[in-house]
N, C-alpha and C. Protein backbone atom coordinates (compact mmCIF):
# COMPACT_ATOMS: atom_id res chain seq x y z
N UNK A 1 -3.64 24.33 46.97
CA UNK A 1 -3.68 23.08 46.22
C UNK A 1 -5.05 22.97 45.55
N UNK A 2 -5.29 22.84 44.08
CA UNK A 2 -6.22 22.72 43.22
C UNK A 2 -6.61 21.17 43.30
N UNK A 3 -7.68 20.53 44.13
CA UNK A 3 -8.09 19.28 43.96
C UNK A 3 -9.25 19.47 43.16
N UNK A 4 -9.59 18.05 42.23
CA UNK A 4 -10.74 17.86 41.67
C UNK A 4 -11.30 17.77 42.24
N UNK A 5 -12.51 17.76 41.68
CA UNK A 5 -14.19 17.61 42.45
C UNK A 5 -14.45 16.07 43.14
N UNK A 6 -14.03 15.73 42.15
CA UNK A 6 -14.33 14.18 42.72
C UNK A 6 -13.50 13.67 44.13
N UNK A 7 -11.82 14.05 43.66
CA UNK A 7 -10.88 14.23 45.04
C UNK A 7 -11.80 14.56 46.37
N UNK A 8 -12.56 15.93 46.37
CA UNK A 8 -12.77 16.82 46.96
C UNK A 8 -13.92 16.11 47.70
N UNK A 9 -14.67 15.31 47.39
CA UNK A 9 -16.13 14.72 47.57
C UNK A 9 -15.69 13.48 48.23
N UNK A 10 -14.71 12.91 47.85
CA UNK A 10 -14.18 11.88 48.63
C UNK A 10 -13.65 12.24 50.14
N UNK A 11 -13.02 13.18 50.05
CA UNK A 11 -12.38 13.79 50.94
C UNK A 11 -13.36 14.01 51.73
N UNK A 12 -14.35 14.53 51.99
CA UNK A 12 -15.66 14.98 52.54
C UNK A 12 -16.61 13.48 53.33
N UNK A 13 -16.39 12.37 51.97
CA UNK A 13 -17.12 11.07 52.45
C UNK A 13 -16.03 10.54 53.66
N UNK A 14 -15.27 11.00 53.98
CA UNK A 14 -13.81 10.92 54.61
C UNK A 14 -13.91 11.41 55.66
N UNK A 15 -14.57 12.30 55.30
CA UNK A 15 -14.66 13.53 57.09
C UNK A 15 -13.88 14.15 57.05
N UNK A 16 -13.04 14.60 56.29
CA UNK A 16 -12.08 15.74 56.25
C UNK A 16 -12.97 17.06 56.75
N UNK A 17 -12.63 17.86 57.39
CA UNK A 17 -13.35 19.00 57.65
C UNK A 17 -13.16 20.09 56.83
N UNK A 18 -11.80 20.20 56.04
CA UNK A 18 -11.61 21.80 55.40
C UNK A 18 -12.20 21.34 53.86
N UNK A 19 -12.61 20.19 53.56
CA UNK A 19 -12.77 19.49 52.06
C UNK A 19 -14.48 20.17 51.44
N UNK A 20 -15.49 20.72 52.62
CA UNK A 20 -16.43 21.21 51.93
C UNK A 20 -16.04 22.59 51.59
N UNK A 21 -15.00 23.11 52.30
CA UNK A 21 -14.36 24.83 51.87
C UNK A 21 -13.72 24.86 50.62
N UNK A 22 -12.86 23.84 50.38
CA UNK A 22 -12.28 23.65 48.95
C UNK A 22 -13.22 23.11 48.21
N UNK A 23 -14.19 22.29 48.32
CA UNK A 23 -15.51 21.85 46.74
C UNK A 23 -16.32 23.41 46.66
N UNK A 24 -16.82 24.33 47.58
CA UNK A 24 -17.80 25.49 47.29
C UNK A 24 -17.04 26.43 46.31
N UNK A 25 -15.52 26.87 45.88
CA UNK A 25 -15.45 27.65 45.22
C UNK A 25 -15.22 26.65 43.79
N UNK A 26 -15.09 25.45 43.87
CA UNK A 26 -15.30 24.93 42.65
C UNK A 26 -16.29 24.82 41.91
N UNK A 27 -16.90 24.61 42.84
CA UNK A 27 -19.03 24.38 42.33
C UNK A 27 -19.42 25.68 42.07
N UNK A 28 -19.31 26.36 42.70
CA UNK A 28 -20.10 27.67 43.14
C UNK A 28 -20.82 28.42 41.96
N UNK A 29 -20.03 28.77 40.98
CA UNK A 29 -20.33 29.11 39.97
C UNK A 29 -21.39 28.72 39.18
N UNK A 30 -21.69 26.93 38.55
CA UNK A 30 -22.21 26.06 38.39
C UNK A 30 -23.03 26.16 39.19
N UNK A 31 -23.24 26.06 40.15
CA UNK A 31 -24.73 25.57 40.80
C UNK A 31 -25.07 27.26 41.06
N UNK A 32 -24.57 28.15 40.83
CA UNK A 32 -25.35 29.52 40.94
C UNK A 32 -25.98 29.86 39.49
N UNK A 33 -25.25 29.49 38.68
CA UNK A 33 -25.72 29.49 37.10
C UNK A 33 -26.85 28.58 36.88
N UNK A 34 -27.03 27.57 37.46
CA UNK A 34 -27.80 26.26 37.72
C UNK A 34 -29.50 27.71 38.49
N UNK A 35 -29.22 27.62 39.28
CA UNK A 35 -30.10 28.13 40.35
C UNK A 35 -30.72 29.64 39.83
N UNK A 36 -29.63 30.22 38.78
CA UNK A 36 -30.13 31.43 38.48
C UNK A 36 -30.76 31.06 37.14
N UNK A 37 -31.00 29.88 36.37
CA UNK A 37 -31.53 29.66 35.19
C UNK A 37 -33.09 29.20 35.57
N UNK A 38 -33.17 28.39 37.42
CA UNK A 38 -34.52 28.21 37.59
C UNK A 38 -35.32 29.56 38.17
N UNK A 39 -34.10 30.48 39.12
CA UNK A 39 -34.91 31.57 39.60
C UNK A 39 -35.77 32.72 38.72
N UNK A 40 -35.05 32.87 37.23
CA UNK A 40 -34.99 34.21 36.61
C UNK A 40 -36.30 33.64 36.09
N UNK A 41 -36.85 32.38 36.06
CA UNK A 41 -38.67 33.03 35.65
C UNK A 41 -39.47 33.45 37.33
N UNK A 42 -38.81 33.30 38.65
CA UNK A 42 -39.62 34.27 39.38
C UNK A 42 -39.98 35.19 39.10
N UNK A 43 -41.25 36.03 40.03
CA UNK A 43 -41.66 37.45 40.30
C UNK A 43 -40.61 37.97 40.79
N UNK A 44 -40.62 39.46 40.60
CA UNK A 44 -39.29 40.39 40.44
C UNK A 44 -39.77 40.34 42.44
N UNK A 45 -39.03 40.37 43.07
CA UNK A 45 -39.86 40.66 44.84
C UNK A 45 -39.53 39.38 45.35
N UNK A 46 -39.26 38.30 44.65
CA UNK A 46 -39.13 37.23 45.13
C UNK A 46 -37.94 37.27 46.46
N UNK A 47 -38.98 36.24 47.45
CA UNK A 47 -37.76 36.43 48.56
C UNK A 47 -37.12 35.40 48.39
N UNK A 48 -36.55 34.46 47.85
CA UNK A 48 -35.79 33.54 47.82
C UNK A 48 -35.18 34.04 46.02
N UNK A 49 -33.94 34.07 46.24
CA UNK A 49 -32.89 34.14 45.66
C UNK A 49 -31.92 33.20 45.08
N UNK A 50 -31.37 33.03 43.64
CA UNK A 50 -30.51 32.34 43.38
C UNK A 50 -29.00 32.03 44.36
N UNK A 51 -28.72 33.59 44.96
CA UNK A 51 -27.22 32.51 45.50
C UNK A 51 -28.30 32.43 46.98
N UNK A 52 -29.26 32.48 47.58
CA UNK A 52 -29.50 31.66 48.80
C UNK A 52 -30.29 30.62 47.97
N UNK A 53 -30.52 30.26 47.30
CA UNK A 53 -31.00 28.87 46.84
C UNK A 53 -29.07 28.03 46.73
N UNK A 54 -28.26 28.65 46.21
CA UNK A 54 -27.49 27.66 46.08
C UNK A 54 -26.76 27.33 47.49
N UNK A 55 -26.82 28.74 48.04
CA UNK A 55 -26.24 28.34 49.63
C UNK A 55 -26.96 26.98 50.64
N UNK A 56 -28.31 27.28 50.46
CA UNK A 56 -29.42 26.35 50.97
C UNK A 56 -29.18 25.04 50.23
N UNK A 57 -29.19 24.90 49.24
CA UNK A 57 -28.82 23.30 48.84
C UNK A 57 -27.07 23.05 49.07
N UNK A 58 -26.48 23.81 49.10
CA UNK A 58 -24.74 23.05 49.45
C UNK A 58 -24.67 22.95 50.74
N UNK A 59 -25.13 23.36 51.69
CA UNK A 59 -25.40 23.16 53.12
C UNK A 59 -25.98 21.86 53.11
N UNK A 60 -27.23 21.71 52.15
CA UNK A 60 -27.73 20.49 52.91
C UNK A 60 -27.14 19.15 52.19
N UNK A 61 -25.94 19.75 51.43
CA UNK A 61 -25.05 18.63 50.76
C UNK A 61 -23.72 18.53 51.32
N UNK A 62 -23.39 19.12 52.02
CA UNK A 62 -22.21 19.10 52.46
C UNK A 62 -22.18 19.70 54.19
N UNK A 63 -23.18 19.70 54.29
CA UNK A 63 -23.24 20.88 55.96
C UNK A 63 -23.68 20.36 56.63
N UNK A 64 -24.53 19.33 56.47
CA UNK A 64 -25.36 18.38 57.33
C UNK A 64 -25.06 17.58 58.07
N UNK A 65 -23.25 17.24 58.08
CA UNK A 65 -22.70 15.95 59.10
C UNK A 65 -23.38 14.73 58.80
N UNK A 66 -24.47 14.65 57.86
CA UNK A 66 -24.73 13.17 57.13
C UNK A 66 -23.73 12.76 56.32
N UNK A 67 -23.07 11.31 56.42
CA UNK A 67 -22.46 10.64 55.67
C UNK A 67 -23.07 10.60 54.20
N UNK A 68 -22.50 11.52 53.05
CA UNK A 68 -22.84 11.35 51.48
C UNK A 68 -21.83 10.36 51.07
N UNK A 69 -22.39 9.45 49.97
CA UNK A 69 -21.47 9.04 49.27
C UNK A 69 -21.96 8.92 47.74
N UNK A 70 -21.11 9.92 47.13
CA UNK A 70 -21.00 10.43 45.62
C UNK A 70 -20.16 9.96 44.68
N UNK A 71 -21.03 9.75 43.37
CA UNK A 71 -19.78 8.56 42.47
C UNK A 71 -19.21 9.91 41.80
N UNK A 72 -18.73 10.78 42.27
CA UNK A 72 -18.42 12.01 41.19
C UNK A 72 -19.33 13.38 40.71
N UNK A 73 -18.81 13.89 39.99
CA UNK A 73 -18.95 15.16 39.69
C UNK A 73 -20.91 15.13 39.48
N UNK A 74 -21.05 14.18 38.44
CA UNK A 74 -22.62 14.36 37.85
C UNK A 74 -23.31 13.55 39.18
N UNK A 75 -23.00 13.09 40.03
CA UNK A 75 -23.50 12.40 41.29
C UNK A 75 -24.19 13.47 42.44
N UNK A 76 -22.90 14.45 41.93
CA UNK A 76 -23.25 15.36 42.91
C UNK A 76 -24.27 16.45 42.72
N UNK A 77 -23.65 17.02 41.41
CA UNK A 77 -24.65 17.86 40.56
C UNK A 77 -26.03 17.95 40.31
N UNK A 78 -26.04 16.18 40.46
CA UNK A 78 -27.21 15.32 40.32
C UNK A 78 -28.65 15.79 41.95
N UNK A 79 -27.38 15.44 42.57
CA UNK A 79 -27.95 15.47 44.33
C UNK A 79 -28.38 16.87 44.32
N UNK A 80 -27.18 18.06 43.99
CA UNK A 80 -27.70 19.42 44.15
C UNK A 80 -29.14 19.77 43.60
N UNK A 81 -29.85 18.97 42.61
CA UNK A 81 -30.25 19.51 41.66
C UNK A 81 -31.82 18.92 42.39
N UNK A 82 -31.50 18.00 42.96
CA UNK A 82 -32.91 17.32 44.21
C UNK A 82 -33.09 18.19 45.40
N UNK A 83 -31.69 18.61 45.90
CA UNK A 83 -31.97 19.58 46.67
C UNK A 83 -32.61 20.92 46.58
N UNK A 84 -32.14 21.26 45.63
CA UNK A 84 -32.32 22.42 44.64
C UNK A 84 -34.48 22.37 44.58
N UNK A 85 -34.57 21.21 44.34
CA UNK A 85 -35.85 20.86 43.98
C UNK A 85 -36.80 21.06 45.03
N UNK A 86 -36.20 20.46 46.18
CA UNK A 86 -36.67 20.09 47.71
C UNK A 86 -36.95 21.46 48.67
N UNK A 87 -36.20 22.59 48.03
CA UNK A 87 -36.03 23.91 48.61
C UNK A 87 -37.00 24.63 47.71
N UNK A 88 -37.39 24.20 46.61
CA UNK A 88 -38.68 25.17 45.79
C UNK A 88 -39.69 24.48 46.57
N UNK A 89 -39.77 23.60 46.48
CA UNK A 89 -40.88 22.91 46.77
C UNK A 89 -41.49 23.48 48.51
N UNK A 90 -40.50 23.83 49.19
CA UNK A 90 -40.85 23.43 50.82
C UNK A 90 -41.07 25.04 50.40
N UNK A 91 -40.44 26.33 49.80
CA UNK A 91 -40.99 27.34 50.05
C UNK A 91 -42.30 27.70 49.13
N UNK A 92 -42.68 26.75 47.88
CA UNK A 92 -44.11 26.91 47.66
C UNK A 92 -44.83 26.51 48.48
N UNK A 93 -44.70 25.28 48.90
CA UNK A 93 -45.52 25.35 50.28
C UNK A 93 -46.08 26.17 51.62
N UNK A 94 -44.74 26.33 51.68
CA UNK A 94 -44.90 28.04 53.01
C UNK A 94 -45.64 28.86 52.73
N UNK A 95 -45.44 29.38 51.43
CA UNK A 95 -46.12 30.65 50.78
C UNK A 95 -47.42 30.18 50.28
N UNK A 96 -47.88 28.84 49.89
CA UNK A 96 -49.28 28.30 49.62
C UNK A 96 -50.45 28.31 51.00
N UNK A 97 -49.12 27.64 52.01
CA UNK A 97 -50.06 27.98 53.23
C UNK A 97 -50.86 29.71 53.60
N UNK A 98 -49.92 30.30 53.26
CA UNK A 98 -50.18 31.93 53.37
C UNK A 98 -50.74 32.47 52.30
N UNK A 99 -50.73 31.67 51.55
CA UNK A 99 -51.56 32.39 50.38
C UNK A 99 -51.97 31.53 49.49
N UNK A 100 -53.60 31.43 49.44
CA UNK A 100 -54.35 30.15 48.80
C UNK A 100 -54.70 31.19 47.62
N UNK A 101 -55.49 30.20 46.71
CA UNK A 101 -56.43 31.19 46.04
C UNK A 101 -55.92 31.02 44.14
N UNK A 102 -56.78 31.46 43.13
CA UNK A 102 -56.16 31.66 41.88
C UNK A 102 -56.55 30.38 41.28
N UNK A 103 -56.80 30.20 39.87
CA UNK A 103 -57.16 29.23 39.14
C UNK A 103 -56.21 28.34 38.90
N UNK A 104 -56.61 26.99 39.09
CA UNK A 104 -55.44 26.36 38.26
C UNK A 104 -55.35 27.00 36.46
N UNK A 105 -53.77 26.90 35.77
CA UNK A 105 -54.37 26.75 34.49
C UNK A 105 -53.15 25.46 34.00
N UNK A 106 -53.77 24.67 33.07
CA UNK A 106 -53.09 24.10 32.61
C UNK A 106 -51.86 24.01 31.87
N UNK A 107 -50.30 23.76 32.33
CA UNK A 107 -49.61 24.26 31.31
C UNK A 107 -48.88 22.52 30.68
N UNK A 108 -47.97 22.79 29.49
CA UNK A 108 -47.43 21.96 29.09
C UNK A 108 -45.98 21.63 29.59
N UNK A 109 -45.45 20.90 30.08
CA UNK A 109 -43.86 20.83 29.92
C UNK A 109 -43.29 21.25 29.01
N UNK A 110 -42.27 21.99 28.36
CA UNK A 110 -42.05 22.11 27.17
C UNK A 110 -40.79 21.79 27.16
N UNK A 111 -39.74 22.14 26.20
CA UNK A 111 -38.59 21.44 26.00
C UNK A 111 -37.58 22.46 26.90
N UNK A 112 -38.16 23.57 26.70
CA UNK A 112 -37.22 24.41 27.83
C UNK A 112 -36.76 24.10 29.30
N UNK A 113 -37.94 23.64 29.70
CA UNK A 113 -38.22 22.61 31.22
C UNK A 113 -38.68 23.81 32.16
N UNK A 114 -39.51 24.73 31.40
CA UNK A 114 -39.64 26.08 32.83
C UNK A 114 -41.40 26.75 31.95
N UNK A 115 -41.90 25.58 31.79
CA UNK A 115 -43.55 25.67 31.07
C UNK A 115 -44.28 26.04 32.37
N UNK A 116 -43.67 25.52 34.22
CA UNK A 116 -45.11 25.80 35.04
C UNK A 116 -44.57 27.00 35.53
N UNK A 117 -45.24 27.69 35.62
CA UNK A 117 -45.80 29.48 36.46
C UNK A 117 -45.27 28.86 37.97
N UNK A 118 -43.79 29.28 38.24
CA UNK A 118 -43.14 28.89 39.51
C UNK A 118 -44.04 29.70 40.62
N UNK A 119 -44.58 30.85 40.01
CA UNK A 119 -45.06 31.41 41.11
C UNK A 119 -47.12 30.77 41.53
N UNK A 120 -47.10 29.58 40.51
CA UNK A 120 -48.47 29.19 40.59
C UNK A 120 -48.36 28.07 41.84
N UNK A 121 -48.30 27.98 43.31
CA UNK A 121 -47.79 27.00 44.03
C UNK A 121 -48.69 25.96 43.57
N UNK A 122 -49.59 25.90 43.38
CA UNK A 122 -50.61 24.90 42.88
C UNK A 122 -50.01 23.63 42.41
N UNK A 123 -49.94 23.87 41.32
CA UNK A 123 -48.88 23.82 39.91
C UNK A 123 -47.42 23.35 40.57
N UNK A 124 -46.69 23.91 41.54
CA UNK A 124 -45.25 23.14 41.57
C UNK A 124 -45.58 22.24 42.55
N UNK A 125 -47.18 22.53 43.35
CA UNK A 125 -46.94 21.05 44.57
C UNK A 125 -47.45 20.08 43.54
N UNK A 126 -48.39 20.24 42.51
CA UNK A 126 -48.84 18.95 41.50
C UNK A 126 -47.59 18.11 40.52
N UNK A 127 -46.97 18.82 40.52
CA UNK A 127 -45.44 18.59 39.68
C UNK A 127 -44.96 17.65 40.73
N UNK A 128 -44.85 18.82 41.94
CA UNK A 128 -43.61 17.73 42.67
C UNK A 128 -44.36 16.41 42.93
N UNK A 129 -45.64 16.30 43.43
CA UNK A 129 -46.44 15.16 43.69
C UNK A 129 -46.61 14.00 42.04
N UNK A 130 -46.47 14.26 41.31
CA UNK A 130 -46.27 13.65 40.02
C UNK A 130 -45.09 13.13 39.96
N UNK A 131 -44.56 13.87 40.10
CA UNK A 131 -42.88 13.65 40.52
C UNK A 131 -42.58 12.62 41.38
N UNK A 132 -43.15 13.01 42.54
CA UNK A 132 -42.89 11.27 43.20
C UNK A 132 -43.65 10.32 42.60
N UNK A 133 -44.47 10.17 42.27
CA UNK A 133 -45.38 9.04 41.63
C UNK A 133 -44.59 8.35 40.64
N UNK A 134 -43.53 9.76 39.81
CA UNK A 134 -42.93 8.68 38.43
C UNK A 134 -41.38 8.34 39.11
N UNK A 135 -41.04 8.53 40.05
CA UNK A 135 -40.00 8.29 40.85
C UNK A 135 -40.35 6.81 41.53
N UNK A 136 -41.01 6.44 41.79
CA UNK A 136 -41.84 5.26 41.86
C UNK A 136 -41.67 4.19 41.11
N UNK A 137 -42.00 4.69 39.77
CA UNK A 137 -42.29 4.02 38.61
C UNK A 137 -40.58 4.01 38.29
N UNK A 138 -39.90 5.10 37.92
CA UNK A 138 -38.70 5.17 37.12
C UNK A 138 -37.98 6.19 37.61
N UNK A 139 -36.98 5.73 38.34
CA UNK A 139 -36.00 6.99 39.20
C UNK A 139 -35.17 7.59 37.96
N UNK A 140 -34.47 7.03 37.18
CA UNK A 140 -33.85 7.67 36.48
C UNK A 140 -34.70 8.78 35.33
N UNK A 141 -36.14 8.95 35.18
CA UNK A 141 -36.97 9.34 34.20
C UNK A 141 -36.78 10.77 35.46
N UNK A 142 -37.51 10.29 36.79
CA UNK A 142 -37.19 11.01 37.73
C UNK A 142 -36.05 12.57 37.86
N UNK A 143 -35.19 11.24 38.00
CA UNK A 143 -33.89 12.28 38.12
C UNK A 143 -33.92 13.00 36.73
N UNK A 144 -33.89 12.89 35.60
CA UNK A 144 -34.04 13.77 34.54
C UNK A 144 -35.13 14.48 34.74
N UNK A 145 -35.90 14.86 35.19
CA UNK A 145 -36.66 16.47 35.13
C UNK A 145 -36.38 16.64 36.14
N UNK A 146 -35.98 16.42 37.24
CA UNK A 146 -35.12 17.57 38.09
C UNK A 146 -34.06 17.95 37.86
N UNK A 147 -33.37 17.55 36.42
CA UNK A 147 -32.32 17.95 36.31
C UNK A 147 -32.73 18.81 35.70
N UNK A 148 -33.46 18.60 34.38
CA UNK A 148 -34.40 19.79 33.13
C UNK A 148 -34.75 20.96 33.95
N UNK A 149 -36.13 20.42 35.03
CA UNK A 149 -37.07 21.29 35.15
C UNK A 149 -36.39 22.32 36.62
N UNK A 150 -35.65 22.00 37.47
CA UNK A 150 -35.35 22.33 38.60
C UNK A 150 -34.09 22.83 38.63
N UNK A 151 -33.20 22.59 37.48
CA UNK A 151 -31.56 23.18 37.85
C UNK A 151 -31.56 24.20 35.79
N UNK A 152 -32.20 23.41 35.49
CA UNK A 152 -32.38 24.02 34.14
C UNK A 152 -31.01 23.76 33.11
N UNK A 153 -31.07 22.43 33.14
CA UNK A 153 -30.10 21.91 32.45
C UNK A 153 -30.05 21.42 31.08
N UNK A 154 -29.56 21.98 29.95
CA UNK A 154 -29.39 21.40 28.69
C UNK A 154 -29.58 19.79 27.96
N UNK A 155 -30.14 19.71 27.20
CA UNK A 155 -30.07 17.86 27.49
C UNK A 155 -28.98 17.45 27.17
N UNK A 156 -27.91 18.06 26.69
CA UNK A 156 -26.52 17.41 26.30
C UNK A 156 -26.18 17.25 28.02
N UNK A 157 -26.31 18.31 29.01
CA UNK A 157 -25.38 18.67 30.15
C UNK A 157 -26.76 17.18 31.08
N UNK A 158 -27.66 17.33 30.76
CA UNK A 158 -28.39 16.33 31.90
C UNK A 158 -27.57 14.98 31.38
N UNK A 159 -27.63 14.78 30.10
CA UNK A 159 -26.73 13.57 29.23
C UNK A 159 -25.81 13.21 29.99
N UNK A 160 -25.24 14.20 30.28
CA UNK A 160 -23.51 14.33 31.01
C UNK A 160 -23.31 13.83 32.25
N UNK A 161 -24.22 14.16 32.79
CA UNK A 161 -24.73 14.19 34.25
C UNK A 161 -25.59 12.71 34.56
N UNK A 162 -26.26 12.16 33.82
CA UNK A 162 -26.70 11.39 33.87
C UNK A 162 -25.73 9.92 33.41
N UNK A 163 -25.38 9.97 32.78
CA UNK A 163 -23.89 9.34 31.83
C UNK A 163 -24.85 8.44 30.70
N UNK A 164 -25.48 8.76 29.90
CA UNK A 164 -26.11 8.68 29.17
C UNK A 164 -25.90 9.70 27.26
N UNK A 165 -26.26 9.10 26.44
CA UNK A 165 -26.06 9.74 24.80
C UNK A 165 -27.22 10.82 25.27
N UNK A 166 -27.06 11.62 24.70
CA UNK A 166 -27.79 13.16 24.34
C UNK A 166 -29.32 12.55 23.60
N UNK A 167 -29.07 11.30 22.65
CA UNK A 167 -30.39 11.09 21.74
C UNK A 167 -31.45 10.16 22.96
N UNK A 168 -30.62 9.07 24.26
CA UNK A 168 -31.46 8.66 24.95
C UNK A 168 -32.32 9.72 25.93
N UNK A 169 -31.53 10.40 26.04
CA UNK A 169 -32.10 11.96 27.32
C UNK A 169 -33.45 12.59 26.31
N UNK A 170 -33.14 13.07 25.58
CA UNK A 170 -34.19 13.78 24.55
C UNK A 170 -35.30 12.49 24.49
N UNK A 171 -35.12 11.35 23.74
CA UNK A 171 -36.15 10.73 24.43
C UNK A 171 -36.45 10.68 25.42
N UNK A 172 -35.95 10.09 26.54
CA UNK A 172 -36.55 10.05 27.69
C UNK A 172 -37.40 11.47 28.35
N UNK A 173 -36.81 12.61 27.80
CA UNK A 173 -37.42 13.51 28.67
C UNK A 173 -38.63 14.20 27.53
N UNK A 174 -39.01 13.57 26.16
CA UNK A 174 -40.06 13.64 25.88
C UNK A 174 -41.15 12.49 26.53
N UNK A 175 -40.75 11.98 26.88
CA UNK A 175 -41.47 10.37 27.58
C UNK A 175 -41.81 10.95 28.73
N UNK A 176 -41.19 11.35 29.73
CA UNK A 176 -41.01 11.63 31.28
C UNK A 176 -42.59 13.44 31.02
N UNK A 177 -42.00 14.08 30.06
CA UNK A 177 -43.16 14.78 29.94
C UNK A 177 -44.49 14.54 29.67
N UNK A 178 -44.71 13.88 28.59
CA UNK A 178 -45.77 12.77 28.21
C UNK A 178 -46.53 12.35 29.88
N UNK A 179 -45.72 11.92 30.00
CA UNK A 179 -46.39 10.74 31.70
C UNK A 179 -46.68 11.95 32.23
N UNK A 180 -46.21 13.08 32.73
CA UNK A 180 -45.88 14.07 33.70
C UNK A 180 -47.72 15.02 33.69
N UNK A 181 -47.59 15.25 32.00
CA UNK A 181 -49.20 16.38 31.57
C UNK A 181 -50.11 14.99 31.92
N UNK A 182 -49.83 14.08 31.69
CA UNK A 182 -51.35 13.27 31.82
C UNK A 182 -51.23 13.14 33.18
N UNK A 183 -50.10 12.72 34.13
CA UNK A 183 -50.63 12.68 35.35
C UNK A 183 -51.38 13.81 36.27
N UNK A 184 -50.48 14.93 36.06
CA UNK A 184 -51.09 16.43 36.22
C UNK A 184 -52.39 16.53 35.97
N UNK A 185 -52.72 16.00 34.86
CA UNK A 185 -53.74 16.21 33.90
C UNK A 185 -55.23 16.23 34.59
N UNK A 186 -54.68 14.57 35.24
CA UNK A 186 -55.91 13.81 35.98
C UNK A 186 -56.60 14.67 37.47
């Protein structure tokens, strides 16, 4: 039986037990395409990997025995894409602890959403720490560069995801950059 995503997520807020086995081959694809658009500017050696990045965030979206409750498809996508975020972040850290050292250099956000040197940990703990600061200020500015910068999403597809016009996203995520280099900046 072919259920939608949304079906499928309900089913799950439900406690169904076989309902996270039927959402992973629906997603799977998507959030590996997602995960392989942030991995492929790693160093070639990298030990963290696109499908264990996507395994590592659908676990902690669906594997966790925490009660989720998701308005749908871009809800979820949305969530993966924090998780997604939450798993770069905790292994720059690891690897910052083990390995200090190297200049900062300044980069720009750019429209691509993949301007910082993933392998500069410096640089992704100042992001993510900026990141909470404008999460603070504006969750939804928020949630758009983790959708940009962390899942590597199109601004039509963050649009989508966000349920928002394509022309408010493009603003906003020239705005959300703007705030982002000056906070970095400081």
């Amino acid at each position: 039986m072919n259920r939608d995503i949304t079906q499928i997520l309900s089913a799950i807020e439900q406690g169904d037990p076989n309902a996270a086995s039927d959402l992973l081959p629906l997603v799977y694809e998507e959030l590996r395409r997602l995960a392989a658009s942030r991995m492929n500017h790693e160093k070639s050696g990298q030990t963290l990997q696109p499908t264990a990045l996507v395994h590592e965030a659908f676990l902690r979206l669906v594997g966790s025995g925490d009660a989720h409750q998701w308005d749908g498809r871009g809800h979820f996508f949305a969530a993966a894409a924090e998780a997604m975020r939450r798993i770069l972040i905790e292994n720059a850290r690891r690897k910052g602890r083990v390995k200090r050292g190297g200049e900062l250099k300044r980069h720009d956000l750019e429209d691509n959403a993949a301007a910082i040197d993933p392998d500069n940990f410096d640089e992704l703990l100042s992001l993510d720490e900026a990141l909470n600061k404008l999460a603070v200020e504006d969750t939804q500015l928020a949630k758009l560069v983790e959708l940009r910068y962390f899942t590597g999403l199109t601004i039509e597809e963050t649009a989508n995801v966000l349920g928002v016009s394509a022309r408010t996203t493009k603003r906003n995520w020239a705005y959300a950059r703007a705030w982002l280099q000056r906070e970095m900046s400081d």
